[in-house]
C-alpha atoms as a PDB file:
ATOM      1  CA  UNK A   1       0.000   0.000   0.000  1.00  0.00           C
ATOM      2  CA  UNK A   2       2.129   3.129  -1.362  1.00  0.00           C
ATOM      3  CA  UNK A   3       1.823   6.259  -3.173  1.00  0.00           C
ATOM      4  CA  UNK A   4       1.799   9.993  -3.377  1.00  0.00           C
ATOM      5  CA  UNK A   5      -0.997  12.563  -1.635  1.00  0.00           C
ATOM      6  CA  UNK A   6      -1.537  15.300  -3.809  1.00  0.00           C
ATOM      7  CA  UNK A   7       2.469  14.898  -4.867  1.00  0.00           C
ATOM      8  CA  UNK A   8       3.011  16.565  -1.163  1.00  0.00           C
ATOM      9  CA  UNK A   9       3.785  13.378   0.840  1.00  0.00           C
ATOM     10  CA  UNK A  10       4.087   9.813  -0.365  1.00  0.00           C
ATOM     11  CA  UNK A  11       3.278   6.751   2.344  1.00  0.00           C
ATOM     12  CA  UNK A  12       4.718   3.349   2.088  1.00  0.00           C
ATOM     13  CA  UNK A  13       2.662   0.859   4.601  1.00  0.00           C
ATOM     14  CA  UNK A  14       2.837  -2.792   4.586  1.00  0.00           C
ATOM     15  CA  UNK A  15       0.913  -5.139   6.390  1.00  0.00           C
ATOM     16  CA  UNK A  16       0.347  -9.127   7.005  1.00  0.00           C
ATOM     17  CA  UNK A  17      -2.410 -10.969   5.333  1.00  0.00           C
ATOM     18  CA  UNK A  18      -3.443 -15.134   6.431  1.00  0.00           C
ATOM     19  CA  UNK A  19      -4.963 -17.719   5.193  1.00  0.00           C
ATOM     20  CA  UNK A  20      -6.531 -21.078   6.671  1.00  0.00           C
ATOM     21  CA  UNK A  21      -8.661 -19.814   9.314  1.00  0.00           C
ATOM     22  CA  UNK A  22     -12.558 -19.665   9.800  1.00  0.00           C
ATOM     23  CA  UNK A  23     -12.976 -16.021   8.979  1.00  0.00           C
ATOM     24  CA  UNK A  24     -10.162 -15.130   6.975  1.00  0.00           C
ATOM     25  CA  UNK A  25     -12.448 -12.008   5.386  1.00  0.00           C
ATOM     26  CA  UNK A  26     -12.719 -10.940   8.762  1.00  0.00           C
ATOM     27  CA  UNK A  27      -9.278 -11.333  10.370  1.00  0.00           C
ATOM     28  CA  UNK A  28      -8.281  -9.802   6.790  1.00  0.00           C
ATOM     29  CA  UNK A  29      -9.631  -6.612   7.375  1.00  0.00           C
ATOM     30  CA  UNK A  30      -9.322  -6.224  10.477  1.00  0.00           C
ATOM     31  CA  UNK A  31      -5.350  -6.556  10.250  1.00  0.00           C
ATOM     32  CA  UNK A  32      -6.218  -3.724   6.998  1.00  0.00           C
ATOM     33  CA  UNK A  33      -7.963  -1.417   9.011  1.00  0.00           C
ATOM     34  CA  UNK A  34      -5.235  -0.795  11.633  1.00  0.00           C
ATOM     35  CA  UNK A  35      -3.211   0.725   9.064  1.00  0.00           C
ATOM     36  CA  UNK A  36      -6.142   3.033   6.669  1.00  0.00           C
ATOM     37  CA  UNK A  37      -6.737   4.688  10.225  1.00  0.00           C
ATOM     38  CA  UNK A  38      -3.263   5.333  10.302  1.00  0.00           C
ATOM     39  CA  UNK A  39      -3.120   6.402   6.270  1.00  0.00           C
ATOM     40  CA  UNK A  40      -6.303   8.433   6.812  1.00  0.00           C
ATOM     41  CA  UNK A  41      -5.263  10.322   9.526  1.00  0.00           C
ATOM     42  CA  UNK A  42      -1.723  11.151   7.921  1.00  0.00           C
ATOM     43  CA  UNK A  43      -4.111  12.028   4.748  1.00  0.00           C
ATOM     44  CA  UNK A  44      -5.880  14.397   6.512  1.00  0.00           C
ATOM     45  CA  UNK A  45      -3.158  16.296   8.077  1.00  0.00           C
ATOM     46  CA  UNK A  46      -1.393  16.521   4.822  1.00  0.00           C
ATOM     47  CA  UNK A  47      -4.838  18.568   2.900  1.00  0.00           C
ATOM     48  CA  UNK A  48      -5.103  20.383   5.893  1.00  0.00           C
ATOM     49  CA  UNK A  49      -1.430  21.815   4.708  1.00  0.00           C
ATOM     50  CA  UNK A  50      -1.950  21.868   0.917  1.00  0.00           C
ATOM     51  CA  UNK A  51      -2.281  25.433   0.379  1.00  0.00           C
ATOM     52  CA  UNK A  52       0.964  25.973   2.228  1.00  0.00           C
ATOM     53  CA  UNK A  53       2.605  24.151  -0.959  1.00  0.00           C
ATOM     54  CA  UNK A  54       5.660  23.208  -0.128  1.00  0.00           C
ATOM     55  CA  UNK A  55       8.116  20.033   0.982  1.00  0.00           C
ATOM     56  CA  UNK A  56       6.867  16.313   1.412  1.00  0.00           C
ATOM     57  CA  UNK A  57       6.199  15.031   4.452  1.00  0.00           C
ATOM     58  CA  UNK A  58       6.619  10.780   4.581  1.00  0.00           C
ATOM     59  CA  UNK A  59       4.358   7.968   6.393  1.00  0.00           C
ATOM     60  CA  UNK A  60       6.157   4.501   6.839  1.00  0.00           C
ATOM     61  CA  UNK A  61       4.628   1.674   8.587  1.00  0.00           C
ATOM     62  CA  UNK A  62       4.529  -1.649   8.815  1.00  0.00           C
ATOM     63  CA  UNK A  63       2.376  -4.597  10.553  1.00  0.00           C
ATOM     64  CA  UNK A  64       3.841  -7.775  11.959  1.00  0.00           C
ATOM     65  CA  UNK A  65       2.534 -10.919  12.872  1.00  0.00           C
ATOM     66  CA  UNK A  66       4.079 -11.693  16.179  1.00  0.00           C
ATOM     67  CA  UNK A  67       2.523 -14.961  17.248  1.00  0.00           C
ATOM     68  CA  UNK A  68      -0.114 -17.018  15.556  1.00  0.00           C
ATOM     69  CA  UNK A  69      -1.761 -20.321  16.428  1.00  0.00           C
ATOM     70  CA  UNK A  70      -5.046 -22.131  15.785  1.00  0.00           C
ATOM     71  CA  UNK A  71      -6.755 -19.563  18.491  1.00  0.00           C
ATOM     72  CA  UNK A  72      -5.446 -16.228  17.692  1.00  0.00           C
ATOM     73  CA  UNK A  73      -3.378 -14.266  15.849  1.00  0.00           C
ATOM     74  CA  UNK A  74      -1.026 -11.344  17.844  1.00  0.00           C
ATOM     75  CA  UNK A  75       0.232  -8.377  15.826  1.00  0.00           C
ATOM     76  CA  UNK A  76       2.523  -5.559  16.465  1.00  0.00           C
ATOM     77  CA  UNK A  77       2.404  -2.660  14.061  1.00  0.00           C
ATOM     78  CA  UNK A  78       4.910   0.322  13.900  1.00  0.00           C
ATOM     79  CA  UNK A  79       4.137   3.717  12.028  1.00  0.00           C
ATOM     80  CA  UNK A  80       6.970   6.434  11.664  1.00  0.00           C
ATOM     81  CA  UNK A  81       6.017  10.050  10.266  1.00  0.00           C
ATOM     82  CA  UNK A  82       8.490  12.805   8.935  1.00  0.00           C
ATOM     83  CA  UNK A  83       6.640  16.183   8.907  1.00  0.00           C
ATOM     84  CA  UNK A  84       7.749  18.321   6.475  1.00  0.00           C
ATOM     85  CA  UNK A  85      10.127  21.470   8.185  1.00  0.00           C
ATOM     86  CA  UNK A  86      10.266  19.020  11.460  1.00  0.00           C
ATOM     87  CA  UNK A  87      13.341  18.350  13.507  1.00  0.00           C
ATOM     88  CA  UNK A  88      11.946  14.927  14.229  1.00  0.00           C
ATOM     89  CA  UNK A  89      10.286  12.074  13.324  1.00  0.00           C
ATOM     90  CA  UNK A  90       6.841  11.150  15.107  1.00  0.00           C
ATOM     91  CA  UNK A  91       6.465   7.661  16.015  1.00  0.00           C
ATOM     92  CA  UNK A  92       3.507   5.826  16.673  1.00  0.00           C
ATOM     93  CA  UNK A  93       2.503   1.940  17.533  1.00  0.00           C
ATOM     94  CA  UNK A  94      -0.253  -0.554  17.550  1.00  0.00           C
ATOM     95  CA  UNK A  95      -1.179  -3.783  18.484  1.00  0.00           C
ATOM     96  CA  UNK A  96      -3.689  -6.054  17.688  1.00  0.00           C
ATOM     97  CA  UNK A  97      -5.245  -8.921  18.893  1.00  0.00           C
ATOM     98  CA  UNK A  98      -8.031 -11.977  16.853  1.00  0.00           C
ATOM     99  CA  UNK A  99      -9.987 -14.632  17.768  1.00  0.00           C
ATOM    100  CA  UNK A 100      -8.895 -16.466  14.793  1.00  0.00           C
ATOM    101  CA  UNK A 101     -12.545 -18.665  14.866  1.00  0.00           C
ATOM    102  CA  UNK A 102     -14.414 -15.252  14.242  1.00  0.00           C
ATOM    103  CA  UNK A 103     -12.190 -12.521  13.188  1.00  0.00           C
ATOM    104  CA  UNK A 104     -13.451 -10.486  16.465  1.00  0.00           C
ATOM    105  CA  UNK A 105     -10.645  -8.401  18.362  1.00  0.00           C
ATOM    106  CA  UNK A 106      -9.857  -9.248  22.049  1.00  0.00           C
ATOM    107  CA  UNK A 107      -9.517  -6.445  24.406  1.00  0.00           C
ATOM    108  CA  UNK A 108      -6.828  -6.415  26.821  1.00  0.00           C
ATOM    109  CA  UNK A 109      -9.008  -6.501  29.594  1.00  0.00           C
ATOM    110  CA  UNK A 110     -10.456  -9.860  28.490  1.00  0.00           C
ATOM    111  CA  UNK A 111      -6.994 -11.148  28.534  1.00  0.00           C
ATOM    112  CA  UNK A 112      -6.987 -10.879  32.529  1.00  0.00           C
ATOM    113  CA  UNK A 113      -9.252 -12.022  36.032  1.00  0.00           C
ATOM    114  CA  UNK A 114     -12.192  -9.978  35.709  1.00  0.00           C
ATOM    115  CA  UNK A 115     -12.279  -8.181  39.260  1.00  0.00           C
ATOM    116  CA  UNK A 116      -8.535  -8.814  39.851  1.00  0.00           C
ATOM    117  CA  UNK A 117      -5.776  -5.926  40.176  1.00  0.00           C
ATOM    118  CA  UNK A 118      -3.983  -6.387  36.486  1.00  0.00           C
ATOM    119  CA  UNK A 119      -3.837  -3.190  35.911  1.00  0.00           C
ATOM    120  CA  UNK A 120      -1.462  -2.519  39.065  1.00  0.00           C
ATOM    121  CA  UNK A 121       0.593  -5.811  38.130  1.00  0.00           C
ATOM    122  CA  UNK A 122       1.082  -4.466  34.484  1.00  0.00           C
ATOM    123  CA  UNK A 123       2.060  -1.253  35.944  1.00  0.00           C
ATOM    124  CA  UNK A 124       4.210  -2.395  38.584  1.00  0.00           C
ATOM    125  CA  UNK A 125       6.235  -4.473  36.104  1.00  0.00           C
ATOM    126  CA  UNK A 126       6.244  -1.945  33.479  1.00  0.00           C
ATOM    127  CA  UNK A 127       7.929   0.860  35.521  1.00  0.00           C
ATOM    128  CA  UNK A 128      10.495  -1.579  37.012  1.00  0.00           C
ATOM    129  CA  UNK A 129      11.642  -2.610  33.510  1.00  0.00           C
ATOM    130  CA  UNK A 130      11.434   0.252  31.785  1.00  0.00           C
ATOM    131  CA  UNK A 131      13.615   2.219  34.754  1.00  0.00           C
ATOM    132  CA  UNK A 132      16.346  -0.495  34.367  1.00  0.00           C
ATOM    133  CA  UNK A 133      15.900   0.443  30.739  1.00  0.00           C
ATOM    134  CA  UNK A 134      15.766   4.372  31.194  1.00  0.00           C
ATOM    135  CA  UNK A 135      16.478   5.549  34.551  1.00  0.00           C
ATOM    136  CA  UNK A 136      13.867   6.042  37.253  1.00  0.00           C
ATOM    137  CA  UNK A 137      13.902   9.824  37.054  1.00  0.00           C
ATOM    138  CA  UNK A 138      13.105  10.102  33.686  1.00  0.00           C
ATOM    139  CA  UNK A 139       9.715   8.184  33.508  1.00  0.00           C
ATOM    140  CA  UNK A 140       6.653   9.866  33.225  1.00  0.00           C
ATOM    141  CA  UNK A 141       4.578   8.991  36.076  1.00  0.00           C
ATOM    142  CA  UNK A 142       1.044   9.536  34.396  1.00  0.00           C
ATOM    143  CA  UNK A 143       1.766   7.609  31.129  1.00  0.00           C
ATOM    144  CA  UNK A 144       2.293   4.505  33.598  1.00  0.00           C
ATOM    145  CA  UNK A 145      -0.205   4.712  36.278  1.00  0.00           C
ATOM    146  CA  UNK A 146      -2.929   1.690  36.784  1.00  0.00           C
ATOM    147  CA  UNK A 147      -5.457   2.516  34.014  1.00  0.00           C
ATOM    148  CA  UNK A 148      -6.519   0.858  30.983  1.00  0.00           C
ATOM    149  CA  UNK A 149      -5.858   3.304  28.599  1.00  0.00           C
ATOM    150  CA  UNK A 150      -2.449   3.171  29.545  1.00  0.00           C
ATOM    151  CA  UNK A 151      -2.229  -0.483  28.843  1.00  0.00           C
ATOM    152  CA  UNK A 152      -4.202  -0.264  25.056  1.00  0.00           C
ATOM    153  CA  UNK A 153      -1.059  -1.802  23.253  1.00  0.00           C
ATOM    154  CA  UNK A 154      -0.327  -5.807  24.129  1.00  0.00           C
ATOM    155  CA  UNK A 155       0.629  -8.275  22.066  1.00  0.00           C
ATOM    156  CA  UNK A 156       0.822 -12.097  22.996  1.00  0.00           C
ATOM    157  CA  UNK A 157       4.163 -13.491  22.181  1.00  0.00           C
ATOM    158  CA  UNK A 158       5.232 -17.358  22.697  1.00  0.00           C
ATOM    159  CA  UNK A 159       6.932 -16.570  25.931  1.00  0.00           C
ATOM    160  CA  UNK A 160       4.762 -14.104  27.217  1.00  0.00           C
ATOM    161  CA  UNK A 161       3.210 -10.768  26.708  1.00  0.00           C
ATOM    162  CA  UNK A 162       4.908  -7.196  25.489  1.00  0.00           C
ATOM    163  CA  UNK A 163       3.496  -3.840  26.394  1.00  0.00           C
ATOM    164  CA  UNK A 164       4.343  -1.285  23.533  1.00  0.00           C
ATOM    165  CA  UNK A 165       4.117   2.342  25.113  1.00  0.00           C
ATOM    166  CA  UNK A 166       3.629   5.577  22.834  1.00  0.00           C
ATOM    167  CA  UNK A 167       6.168   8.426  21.995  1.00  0.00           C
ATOM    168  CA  UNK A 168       5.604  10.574  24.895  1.00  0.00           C
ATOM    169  CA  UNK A 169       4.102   8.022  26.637  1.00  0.00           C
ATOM    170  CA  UNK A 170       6.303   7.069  29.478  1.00  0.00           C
ATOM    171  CA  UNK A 171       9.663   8.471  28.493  1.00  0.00           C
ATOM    172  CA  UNK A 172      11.258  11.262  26.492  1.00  0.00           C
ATOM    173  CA  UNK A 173      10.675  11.143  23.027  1.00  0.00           C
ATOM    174  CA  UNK A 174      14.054  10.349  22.218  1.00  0.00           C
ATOM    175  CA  UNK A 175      12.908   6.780  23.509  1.00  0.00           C
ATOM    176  CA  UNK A 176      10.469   6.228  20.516  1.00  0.00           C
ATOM    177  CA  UNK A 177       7.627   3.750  21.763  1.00  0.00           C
ATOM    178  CA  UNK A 178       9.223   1.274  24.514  1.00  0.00           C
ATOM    179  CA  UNK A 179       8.683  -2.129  24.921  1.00  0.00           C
ATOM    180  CA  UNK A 180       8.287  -4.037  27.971  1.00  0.00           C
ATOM    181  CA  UNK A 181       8.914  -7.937  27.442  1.00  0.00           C
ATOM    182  CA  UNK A 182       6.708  -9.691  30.360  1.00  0.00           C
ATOM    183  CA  UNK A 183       7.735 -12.853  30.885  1.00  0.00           C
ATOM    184  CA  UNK A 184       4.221 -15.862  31.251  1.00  0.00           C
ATOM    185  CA  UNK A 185       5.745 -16.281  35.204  1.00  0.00           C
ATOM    186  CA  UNK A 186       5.316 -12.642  35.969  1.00  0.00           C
ATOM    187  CA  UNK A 187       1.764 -12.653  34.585  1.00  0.00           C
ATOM    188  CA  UNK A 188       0.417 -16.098  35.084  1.00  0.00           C
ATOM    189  CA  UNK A 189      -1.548 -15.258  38.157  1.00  0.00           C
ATOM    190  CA  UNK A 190      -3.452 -12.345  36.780  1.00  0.00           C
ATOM    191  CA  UNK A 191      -4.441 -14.182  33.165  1.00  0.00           C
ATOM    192  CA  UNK A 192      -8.274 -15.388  33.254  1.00  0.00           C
ATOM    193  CA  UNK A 193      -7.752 -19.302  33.350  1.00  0.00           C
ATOM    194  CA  UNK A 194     -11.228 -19.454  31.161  1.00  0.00           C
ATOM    195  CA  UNK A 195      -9.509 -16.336  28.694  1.00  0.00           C
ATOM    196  CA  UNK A 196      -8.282 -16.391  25.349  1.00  0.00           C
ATOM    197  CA  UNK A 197      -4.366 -16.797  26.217  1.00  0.00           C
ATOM    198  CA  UNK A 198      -5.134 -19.627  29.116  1.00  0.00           C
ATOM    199  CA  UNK A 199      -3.611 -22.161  27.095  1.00  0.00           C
ATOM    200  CA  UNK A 200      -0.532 -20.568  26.619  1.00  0.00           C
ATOM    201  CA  UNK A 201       0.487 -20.328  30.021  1.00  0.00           C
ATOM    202  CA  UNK A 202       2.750 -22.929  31.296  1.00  0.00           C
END
């Protein structure tokens, strides 16, 4: 998926595509539609500048299948933007997650013990990793406190879960979007036994 808007900014976005499960359409475009939000919202902040007329500003992105079995499918996606007269390049990620037997996403939060204090686990281990990572004093306290819409980007991995983080998110934007790599032992007690990852915990 590539080409120019209105010859002042090009895009270049590739993402996965399967085959073999029960609702292939479905899974299909739902892997599709992570990245037209991204290309529509880069659109429209490029004809919001047309009349200015100058430069070329660049969307790259890419989608990833990070784990897939007969269940689900996990996939990390990363978008970088270079605005046109900008010192830097904006960085942005996604993740999502399919029942592979209906093409439906699965929310984090049905990933975990309904009732159960996830949110403060997830946070707890986030800002202890990403401190050995970046230094304590140069988190951002907000970006990692115990709510769910600090915790919208997980992806399932074979030997565990990762937490993807915005720019701006948690750190300096120097850091890009950090990662947190959770390993199935630090989560195991807070993933729903009946949920959609059950199975993969040892």
């Amino acid at each position: 998926m590539s080409g120019q808007i209105v010859e002042l900014a090009d895009y270049d976005l590739a993402y996965p595509q399967v085959s073999g499960s029960l609702a292939d359409h479905a899974v299909n475009g739902a892997i599709e539609a992570v990245v037209a939000r991204a290309y529509s919202a880069f659109r429209a902040s490029v004809l919001e500048e047309e009349s200015s007329g100058t430069g070329s500003s660049t969307l790259r992105g890419t989608g990833k299948v990070v784990y897939v079995d007969g269940r689900l499918l996990s996939v990390v996606y990363d978008f970088t933007t270079e605005w046109d007269g900008a010192a830097t390049v904006q960085q942005e990620t996604s993740t999502l997650l399919l029942d592979l037997s209906t093409g439906s996403e699965i929310a984090v939060a049905d990933l975990f013990v309904a009732g159960s204090a996830w949110l403060d686990g997830l946070a707890t281990a986030a800002r202890a990793d990403l401190a050995a990572q970046f230094g304590a004093d140069t988190l951002f306290a907000e970006g990692l406190a115990a709510d769910a819409s600090n915790f919208l980007h997980m992806a399932v991995v074979a030997t565990g879960v990762v937490l993807r983080f915005d720019q701006y998110q948690v750190a300096p934007g120097v850091a890009g979007t950090p990662w947190v790599d959770l390993p199935w032992s630090a989560v195991a007690g807070l993933v729903d036994p009946a949920g959609p990852i059950a199975h993969l915990v040892p």
